[in-house]
C-alpha atoms as a PDB file:
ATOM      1  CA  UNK A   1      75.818 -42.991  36.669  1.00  0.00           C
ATOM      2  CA  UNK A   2      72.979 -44.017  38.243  1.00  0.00           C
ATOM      3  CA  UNK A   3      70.597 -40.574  37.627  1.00  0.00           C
ATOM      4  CA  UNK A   4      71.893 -41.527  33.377  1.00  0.00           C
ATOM      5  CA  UNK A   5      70.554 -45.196  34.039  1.00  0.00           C
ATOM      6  CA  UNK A   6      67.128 -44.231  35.352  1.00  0.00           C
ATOM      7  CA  UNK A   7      66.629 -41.115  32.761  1.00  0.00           C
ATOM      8  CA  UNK A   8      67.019 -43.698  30.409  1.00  0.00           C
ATOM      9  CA  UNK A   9      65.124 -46.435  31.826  1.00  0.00           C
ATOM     10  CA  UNK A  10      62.154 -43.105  31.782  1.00  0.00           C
ATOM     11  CA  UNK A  11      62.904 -42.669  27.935  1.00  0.00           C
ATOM     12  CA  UNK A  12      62.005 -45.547  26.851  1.00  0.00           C
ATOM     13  CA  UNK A  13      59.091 -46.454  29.254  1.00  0.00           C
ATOM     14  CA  UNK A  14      56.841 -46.168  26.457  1.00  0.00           C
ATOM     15  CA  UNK A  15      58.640 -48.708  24.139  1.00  0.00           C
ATOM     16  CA  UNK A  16      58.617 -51.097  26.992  1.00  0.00           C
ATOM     17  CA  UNK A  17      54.462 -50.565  27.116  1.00  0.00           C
ATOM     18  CA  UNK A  18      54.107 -51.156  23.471  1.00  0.00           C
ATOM     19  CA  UNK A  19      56.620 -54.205  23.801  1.00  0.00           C
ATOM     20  CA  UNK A  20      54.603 -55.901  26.614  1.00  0.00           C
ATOM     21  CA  UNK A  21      51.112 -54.717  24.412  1.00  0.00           C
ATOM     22  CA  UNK A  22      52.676 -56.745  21.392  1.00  0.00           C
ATOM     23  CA  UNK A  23      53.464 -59.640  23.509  1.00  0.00           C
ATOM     24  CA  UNK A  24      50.236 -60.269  25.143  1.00  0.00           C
ATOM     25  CA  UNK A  25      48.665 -59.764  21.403  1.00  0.00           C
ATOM     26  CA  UNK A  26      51.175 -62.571  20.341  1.00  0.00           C
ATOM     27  CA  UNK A  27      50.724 -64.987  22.954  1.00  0.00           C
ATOM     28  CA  UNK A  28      47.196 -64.776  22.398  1.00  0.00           C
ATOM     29  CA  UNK A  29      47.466 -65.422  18.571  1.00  0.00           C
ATOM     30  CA  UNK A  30      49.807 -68.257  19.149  1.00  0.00           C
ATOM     31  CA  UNK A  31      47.437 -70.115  21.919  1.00  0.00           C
ATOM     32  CA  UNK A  32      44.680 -69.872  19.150  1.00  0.00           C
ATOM     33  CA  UNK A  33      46.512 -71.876  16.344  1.00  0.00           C
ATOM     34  CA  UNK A  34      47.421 -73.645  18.820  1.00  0.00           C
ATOM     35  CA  UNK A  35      44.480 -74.769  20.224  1.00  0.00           C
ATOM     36  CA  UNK A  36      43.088 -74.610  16.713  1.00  0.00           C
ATOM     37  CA  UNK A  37      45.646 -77.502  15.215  1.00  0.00           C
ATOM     38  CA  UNK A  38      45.480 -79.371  18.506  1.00  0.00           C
ATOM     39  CA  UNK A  39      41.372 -79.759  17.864  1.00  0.00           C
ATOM     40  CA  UNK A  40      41.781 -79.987  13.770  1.00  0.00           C
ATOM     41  CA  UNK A  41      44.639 -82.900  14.721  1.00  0.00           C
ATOM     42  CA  UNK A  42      42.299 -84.436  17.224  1.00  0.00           C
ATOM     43  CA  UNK A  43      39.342 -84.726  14.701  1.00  0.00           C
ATOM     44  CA  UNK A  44      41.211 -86.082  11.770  1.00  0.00           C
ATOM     45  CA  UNK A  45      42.606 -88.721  14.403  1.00  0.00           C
ATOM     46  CA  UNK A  46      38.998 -89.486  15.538  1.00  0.00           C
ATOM     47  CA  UNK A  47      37.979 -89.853  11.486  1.00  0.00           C
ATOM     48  CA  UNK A  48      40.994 -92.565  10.968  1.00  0.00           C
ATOM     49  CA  UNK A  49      39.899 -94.380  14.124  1.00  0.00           C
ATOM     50  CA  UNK A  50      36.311 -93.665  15.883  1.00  0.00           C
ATOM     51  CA  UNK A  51      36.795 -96.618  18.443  1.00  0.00           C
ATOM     52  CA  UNK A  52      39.474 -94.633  20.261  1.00  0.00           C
ATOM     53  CA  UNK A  53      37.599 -91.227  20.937  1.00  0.00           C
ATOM     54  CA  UNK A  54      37.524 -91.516  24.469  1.00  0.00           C
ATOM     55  CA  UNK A  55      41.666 -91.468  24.700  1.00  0.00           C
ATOM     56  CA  UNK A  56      42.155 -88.893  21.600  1.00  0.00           C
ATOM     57  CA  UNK A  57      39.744 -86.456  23.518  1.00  0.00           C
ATOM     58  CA  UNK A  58      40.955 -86.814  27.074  1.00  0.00           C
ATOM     59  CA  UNK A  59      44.366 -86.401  25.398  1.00  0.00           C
ATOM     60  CA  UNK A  60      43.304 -83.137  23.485  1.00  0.00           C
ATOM     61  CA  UNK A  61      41.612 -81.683  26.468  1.00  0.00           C
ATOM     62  CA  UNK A  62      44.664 -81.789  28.434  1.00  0.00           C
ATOM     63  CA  UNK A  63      46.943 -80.468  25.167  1.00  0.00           C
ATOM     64  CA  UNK A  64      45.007 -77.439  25.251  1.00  0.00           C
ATOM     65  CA  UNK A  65      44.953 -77.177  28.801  1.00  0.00           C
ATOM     66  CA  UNK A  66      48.726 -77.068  28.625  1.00  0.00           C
ATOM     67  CA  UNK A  67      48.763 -74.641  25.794  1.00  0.00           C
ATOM     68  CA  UNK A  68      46.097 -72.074  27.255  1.00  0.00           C
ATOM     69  CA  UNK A  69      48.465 -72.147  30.310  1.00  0.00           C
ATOM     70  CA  UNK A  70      51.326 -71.324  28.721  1.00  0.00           C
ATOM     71  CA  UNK A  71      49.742 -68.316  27.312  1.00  0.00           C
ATOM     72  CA  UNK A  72      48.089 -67.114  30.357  1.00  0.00           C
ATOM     73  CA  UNK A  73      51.613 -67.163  31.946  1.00  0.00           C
ATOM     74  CA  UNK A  74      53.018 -65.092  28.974  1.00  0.00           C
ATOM     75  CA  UNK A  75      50.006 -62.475  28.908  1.00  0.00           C
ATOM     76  CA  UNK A  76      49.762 -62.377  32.598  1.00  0.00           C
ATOM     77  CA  UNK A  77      54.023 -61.616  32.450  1.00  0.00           C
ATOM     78  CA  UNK A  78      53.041 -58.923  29.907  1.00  0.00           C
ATOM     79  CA  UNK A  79      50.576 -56.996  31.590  1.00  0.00           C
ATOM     80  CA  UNK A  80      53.102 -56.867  34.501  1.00  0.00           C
ATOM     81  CA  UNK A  81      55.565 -55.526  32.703  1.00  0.00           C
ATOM     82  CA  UNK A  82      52.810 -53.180  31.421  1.00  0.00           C
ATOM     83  CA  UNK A  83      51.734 -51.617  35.004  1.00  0.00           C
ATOM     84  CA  UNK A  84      54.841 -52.035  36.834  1.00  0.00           C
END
């Protein structure tokens, strides 16, 4: 049973390679829209109301902080699944 489980898990090896590829190509497209609407959103705020730039930009910074994290995790998950 177990020599049918690991000839299989061999199989498909590469599938798993281009799966964890994909990934790390998505998670990097999604961080950059969403950076991108976090810093669009940000300016449009800072057009409505220039007196508050100090707290829309400290807030953006740390939006984008968050998001660039997330996607670090996710590629950095995907290029372990890649070489391991």
């Amino acid at each position: 049973m177990l020599s049918v489980i690991m000839d299989a898990a061999n199989n498909l090896a590469p599938f798993a390679k281009m799966g964890a590829g994909m990934g790390a190509g998505l998670a990097a497209i999604g961080a950059g829209i969403g950076i991108g609407r976090i810093g669009g959103s940000a300016m449009d705020a800072i057009a409505r109301q220039p007196e508050a730039l100090g707290d829309i930009r400290s807030n953006m910074i740390v939006a984008a902080a968050l998001v660039e994290g997330v996607a670090f995790f996710a590629i950095v998950v995907c290029l372990l699944i890649l070489f391991i």
